[in-house]
PDB file of N, CA and C in Angstrom:
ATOM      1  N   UNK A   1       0.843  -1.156   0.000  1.00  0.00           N
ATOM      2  CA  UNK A   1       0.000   0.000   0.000  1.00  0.00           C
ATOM      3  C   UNK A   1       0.897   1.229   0.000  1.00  0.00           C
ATOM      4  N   UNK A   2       0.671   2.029  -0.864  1.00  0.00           N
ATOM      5  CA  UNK A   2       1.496   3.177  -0.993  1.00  0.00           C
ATOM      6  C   UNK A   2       0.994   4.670  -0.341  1.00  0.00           C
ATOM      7  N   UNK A   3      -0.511   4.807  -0.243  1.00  0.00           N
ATOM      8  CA  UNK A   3      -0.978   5.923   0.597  1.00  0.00           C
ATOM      9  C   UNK A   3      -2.253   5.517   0.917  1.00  0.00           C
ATOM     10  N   UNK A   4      -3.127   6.317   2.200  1.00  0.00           N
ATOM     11  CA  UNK A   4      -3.664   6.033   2.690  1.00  0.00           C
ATOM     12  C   UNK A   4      -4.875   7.562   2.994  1.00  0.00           C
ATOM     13  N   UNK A   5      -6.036   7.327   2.559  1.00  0.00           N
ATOM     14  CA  UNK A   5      -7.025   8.442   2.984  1.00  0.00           C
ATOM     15  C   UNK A   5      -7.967   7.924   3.611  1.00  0.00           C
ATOM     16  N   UNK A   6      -7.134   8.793   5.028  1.00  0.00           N
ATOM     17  CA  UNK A   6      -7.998   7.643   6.446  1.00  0.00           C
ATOM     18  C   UNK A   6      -9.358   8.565   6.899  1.00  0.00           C
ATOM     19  N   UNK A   7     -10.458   7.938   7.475  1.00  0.00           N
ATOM     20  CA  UNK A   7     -11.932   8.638   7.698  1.00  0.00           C
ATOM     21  C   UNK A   7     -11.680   8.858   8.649  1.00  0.00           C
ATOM     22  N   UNK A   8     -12.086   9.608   9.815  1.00  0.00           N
ATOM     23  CA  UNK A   8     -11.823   9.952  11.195  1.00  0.00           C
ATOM     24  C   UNK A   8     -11.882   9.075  11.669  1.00  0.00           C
ATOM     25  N   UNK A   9     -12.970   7.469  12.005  1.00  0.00           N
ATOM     26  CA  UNK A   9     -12.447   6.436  12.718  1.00  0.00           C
ATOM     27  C   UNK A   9     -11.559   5.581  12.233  1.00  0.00           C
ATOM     28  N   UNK A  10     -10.562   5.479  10.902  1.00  0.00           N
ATOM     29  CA  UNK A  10      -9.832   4.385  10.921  1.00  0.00           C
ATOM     30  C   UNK A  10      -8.435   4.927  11.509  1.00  0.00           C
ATOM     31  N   UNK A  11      -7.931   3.729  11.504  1.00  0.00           N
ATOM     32  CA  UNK A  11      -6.336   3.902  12.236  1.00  0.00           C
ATOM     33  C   UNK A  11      -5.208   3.491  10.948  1.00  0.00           C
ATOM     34  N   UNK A  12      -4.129   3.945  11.449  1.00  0.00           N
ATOM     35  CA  UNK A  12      -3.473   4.138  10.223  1.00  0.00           C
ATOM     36  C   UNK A  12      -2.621   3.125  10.390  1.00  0.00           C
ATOM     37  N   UNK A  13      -2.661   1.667  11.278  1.00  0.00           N
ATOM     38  CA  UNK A  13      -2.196   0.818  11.695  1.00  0.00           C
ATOM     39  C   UNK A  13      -3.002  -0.325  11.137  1.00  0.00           C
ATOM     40  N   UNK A  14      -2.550  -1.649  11.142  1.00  0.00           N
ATOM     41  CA  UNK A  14      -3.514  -3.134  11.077  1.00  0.00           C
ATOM     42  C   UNK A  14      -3.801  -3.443  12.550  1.00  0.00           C
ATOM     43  N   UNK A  15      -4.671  -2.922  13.498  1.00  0.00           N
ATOM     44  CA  UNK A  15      -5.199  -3.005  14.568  1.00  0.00           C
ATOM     45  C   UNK A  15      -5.569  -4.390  15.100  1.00  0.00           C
ATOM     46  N   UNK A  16      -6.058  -4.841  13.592  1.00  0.00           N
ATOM     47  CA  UNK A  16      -6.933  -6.260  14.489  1.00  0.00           C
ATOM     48  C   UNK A  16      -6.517  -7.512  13.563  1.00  0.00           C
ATOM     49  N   UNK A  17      -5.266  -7.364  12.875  1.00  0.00           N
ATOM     50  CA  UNK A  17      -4.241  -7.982  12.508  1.00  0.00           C
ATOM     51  C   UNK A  17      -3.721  -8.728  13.485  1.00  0.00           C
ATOM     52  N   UNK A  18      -3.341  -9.996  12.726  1.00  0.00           N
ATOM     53  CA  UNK A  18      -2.917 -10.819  14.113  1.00  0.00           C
ATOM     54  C   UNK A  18      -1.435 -11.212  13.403  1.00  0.00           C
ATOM     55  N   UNK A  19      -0.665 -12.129  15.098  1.00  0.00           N
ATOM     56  CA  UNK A  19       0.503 -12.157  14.363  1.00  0.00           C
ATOM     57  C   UNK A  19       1.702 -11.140  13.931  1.00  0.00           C
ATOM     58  N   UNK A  20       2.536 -11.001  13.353  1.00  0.00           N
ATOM     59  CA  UNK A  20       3.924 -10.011  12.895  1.00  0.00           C
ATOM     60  C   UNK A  20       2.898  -8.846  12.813  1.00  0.00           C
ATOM     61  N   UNK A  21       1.767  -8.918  11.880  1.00  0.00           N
ATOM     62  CA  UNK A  21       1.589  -8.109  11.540  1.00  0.00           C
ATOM     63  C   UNK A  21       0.344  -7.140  12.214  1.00  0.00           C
ATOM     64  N   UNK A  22       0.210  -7.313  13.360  1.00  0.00           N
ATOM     65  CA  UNK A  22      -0.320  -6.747  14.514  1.00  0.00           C
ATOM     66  C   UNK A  22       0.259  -5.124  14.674  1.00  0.00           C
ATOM     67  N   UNK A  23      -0.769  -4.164  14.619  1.00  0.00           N
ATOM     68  CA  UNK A  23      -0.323  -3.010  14.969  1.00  0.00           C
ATOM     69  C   UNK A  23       0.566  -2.554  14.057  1.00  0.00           C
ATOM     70  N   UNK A  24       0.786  -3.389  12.673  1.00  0.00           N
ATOM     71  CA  UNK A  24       2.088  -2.830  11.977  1.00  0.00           C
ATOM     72  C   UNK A  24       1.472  -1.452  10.914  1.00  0.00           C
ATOM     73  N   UNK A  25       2.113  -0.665  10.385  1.00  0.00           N
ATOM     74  CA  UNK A  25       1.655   0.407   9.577  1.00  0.00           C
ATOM     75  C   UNK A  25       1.199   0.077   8.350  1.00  0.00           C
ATOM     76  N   UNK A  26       0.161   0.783   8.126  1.00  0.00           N
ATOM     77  CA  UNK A  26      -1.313   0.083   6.440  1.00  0.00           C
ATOM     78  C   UNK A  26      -0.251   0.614   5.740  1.00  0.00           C
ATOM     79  N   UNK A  27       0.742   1.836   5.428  1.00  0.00           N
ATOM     80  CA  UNK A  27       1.513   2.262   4.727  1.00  0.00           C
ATOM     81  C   UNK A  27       2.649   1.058   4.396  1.00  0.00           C
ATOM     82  N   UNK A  28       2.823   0.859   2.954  1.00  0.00           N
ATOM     83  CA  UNK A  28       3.810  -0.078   2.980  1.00  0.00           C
ATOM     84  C   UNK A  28       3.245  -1.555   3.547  1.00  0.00           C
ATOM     85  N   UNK A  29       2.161  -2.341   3.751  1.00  0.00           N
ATOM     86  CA  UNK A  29       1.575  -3.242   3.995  1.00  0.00           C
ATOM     87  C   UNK A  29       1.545  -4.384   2.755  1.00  0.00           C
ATOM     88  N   UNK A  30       1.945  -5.121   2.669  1.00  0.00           N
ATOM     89  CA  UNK A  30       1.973  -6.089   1.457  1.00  0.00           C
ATOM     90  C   UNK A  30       0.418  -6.652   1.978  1.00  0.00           C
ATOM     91  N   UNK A  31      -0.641  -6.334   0.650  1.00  0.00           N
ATOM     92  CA  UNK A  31      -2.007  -6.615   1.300  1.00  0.00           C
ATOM     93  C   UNK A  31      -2.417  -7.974   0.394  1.00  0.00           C
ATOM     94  N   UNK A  32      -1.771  -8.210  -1.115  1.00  0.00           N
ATOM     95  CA  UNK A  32      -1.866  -9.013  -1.791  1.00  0.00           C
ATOM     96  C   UNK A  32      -0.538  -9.713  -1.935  1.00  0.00           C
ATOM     97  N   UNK A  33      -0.933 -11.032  -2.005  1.00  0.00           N
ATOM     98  CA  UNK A  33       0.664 -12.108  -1.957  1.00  0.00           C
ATOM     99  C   UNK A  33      -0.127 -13.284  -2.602  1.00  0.00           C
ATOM    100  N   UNK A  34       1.197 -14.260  -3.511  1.00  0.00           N
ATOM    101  CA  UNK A  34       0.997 -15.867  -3.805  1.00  0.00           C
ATOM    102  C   UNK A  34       0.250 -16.091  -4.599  1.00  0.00           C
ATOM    103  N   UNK A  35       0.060 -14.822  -5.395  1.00  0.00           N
ATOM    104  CA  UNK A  35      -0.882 -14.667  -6.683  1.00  0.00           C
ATOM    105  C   UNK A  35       0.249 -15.208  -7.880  1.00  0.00           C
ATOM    106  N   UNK A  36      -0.531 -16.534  -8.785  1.00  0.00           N
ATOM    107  CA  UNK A  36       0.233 -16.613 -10.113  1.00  0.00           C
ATOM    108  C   UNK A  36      -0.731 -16.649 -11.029  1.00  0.00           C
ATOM    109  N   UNK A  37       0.074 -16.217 -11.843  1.00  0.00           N
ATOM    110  CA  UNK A  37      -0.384 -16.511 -13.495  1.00  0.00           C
ATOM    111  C   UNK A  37      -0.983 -17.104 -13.948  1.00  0.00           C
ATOM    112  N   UNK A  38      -2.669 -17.086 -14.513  1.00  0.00           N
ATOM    113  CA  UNK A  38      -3.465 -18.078 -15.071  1.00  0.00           C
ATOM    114  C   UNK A  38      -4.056 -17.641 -16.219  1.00  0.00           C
ATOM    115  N   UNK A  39      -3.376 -17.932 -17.052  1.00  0.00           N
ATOM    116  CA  UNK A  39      -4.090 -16.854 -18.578  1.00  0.00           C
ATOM    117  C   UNK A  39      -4.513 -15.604 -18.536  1.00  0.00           C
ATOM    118  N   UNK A  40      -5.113 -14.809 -18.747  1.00  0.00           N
ATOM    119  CA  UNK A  40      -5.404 -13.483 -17.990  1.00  0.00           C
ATOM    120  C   UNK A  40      -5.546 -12.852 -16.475  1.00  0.00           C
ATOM    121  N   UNK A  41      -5.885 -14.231 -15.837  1.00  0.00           N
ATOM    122  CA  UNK A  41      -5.549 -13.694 -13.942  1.00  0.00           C
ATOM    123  C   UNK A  41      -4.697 -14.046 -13.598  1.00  0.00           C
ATOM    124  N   UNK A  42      -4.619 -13.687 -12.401  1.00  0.00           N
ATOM    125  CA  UNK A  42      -4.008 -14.343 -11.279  1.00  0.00           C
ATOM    126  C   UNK A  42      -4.447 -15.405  -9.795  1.00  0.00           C
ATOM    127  N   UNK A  43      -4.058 -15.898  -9.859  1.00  0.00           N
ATOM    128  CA  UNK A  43      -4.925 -17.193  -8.937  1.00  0.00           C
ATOM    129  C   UNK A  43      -4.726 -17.294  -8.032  1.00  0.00           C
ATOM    130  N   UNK A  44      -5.409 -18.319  -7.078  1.00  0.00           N
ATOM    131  CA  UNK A  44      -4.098 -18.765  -6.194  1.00  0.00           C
ATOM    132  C   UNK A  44      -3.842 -17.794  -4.829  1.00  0.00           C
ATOM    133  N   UNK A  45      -4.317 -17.054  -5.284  1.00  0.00           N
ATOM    134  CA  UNK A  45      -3.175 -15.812  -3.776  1.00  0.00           C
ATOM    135  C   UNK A  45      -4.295 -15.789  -2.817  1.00  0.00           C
ATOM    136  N   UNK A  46      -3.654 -14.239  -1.908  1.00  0.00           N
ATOM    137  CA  UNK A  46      -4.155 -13.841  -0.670  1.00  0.00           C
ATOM    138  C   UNK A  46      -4.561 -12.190  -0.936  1.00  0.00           C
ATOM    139  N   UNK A  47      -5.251 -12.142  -0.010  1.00  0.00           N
ATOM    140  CA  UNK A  47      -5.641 -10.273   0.151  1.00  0.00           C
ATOM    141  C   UNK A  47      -6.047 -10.092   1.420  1.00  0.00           C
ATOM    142  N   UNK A  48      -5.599  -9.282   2.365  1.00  0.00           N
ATOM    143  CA  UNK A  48      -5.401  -8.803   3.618  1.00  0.00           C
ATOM    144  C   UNK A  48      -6.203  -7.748   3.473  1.00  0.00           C
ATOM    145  N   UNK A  49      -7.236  -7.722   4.281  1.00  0.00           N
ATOM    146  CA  UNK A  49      -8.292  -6.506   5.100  1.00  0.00           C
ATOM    147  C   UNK A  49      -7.802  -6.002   5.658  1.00  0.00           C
ATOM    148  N   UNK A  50      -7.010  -4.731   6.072  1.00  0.00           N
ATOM    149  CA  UNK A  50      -6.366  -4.171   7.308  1.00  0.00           C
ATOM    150  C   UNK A  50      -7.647  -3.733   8.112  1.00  0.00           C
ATOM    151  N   UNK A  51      -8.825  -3.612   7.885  1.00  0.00           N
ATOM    152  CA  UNK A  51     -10.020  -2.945   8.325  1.00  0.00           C
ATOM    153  C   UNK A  51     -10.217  -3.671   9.387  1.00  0.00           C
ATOM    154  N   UNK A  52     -10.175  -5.078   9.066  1.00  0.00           N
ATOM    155  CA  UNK A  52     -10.902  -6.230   9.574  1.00  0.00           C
ATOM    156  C   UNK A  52      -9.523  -7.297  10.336  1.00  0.00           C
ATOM    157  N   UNK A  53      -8.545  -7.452   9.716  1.00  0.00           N
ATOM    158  CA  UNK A  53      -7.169  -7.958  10.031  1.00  0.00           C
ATOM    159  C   UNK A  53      -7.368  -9.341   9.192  1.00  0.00           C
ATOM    160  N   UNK A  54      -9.111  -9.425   8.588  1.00  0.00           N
ATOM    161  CA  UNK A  54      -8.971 -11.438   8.006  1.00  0.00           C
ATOM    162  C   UNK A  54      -8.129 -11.102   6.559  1.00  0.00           C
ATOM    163  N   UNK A  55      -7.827 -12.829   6.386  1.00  0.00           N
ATOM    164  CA  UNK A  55      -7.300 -13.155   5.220  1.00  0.00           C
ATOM    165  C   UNK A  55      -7.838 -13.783   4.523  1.00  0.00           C
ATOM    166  N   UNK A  56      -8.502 -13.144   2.975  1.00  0.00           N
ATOM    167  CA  UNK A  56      -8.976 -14.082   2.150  1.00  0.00           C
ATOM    168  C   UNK A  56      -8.664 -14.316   0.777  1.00  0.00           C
ATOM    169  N   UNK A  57      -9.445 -15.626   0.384  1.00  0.00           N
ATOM    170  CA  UNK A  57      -8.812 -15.971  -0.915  1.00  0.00           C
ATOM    171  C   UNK A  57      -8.880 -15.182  -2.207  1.00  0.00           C
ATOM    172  N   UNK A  58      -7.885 -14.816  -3.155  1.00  0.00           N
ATOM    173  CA  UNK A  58      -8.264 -13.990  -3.971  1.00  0.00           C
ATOM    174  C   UNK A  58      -8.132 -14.312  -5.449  1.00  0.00           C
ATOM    175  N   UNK A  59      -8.557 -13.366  -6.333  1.00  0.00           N
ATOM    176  CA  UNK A  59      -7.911 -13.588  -7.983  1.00  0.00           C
ATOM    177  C   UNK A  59      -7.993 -11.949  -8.303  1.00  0.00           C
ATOM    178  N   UNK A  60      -7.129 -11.960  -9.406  1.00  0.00           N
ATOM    179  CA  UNK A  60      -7.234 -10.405  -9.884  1.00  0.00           C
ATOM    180  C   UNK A  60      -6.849 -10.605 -11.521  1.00  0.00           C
ATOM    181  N   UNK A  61      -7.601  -9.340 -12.430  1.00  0.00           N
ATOM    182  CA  UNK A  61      -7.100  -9.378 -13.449  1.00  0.00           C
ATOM    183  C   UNK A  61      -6.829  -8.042 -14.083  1.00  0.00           C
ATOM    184  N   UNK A  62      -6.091  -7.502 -14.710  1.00  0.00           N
ATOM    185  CA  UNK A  62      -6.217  -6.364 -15.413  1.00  0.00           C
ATOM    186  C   UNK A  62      -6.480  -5.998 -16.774  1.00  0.00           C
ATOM    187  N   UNK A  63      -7.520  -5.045 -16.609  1.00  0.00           N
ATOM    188  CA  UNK A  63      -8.501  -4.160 -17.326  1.00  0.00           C
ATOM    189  C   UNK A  63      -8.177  -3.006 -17.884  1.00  0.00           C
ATOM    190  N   UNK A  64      -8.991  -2.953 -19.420  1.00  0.00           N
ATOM    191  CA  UNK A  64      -8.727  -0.787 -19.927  1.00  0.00           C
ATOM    192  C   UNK A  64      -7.379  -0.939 -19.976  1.00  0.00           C
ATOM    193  N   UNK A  65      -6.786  -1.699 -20.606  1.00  0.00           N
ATOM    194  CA  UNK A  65      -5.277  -1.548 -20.970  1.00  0.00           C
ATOM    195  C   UNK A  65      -4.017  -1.485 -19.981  1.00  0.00           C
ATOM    196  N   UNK A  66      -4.895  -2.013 -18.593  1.00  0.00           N
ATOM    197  CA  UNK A  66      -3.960  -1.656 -17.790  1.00  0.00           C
ATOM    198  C   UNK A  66      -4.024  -0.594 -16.569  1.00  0.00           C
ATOM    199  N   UNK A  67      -4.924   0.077 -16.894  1.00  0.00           N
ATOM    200  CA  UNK A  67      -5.605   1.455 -15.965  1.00  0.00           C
ATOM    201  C   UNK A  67      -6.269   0.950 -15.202  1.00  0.00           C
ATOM    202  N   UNK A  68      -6.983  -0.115 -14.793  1.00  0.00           N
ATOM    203  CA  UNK A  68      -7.938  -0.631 -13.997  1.00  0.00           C
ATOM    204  C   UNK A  68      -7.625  -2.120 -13.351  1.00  0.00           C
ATOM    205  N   UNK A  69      -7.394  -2.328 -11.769  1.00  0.00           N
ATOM    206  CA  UNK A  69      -6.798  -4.101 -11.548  1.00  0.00           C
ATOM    207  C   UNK A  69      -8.464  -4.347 -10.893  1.00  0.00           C
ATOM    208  N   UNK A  70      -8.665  -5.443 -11.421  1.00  0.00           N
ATOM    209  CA  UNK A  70      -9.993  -6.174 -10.255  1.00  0.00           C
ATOM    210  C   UNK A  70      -9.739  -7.029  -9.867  1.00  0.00           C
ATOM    211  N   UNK A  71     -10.225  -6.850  -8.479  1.00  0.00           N
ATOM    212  CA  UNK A  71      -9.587  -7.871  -7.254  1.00  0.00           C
ATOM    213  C   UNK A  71     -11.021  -7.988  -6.771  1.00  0.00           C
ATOM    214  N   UNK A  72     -11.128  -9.305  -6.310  1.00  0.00           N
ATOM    215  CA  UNK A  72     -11.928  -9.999  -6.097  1.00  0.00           C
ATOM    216  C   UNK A  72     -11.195 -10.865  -5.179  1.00  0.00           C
ATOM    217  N   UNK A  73     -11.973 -10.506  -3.695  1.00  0.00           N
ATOM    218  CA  UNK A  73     -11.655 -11.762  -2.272  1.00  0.00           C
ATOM    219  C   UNK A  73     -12.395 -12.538  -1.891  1.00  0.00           C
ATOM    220  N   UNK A  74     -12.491 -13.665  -1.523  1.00  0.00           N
ATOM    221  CA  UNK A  74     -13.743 -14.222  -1.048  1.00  0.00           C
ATOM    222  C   UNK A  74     -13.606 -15.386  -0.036  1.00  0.00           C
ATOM    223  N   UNK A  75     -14.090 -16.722   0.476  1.00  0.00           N
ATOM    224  CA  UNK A  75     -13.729 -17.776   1.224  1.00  0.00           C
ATOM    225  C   UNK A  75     -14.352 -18.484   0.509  1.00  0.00           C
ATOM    226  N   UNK A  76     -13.451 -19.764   0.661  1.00  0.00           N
ATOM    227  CA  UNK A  76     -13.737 -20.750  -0.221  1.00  0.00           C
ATOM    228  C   UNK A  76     -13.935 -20.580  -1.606  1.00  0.00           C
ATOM    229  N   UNK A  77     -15.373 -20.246  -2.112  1.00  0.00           N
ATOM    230  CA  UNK A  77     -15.146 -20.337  -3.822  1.00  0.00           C
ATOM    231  C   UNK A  77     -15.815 -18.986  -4.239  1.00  0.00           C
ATOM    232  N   UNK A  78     -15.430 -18.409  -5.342  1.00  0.00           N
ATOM    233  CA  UNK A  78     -15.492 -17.393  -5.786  1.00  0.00           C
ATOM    234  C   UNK A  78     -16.653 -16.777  -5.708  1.00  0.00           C
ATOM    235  N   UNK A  79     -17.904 -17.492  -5.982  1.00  0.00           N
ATOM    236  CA  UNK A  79     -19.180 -17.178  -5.478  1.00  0.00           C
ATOM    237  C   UNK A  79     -19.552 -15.793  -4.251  1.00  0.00           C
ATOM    238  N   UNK A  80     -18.813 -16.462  -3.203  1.00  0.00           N
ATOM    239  CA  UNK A  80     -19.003 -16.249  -1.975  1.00  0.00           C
ATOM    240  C   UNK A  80     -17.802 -15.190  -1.373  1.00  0.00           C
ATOM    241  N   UNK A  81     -17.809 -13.550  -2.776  1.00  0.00           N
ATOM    242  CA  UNK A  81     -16.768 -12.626  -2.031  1.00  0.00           C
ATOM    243  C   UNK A  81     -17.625 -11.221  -2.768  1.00  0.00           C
ATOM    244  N   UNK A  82     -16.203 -10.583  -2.694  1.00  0.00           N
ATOM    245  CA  UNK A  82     -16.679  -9.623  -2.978  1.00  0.00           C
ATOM    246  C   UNK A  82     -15.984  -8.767  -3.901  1.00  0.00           C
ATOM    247  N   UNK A  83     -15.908  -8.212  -4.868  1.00  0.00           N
ATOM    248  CA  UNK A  83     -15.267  -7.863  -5.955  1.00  0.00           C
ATOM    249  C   UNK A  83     -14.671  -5.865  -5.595  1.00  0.00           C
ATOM    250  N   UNK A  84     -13.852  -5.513  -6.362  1.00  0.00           N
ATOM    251  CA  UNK A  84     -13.487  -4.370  -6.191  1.00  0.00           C
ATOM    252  C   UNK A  84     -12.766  -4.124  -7.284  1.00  0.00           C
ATOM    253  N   UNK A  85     -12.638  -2.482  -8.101  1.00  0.00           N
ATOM    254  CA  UNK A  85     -11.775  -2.158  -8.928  1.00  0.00           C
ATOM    255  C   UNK A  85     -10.853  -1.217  -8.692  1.00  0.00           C
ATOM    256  N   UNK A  86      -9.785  -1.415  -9.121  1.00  0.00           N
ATOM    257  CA  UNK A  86      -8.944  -0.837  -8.231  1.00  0.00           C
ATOM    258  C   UNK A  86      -8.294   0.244  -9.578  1.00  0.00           C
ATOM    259  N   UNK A  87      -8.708   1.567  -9.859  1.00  0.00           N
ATOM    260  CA  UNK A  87      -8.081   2.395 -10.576  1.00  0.00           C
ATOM    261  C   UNK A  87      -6.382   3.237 -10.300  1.00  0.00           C
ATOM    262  N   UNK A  88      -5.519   2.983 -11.097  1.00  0.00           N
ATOM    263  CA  UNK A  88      -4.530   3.606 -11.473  1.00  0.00           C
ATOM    264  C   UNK A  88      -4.070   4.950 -11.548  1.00  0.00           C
ATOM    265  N   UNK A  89      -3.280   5.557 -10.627  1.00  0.00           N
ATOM    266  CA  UNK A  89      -3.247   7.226 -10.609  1.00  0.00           C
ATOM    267  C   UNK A  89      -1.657   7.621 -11.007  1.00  0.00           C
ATOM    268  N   UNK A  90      -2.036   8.374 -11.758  1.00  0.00           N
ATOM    269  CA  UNK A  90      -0.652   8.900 -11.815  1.00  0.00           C
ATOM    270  C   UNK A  90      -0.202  10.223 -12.093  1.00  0.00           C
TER     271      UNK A  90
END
């Protein structure tokens, strides 16, 4: 995670993170890991809630040439998450 626009109640920490990464800073947080290569996605990996501290299963692919990643977390099978697009700033 490279920056952070926090609402008056969040903390700028992984609060309810367990483990190393207890209390550690959302700045610089490796939130996605263990993602590989599956024809246009990525499979396989993880995505970290700092909100929440859970870990769930993920896939992502990129979109619009590149300007747009969608990440999608969920438990167990894909069905059962929740999708997000993640736009590109520069």
């Amino acid at each position: 995670m490279e920056k952070v626009f926090l609402a008056a109640n969040e903390s700028p920490t992984c609060a309810k993170c367990e483990g190393a990464l207890k209390n550690a800073p959302v700045v610089g947080l490796v939130i996605l890991s263990g993602l590989k290569k599956d024809g246009d996605e990525y499979t396989g990996g993880q995505i970290l809630d700092p909100d929440n501290g859970k870990v769930y299963s993920s896939k992502i692919y990129l979109a619009n040439g590149g300007k747009k990643l969608n990440v999608r977390g969920f438990v167990g099978v894909s069905l059962l998450g929740r999708s997000q697009v993640w736009e590109r700033q520069e």
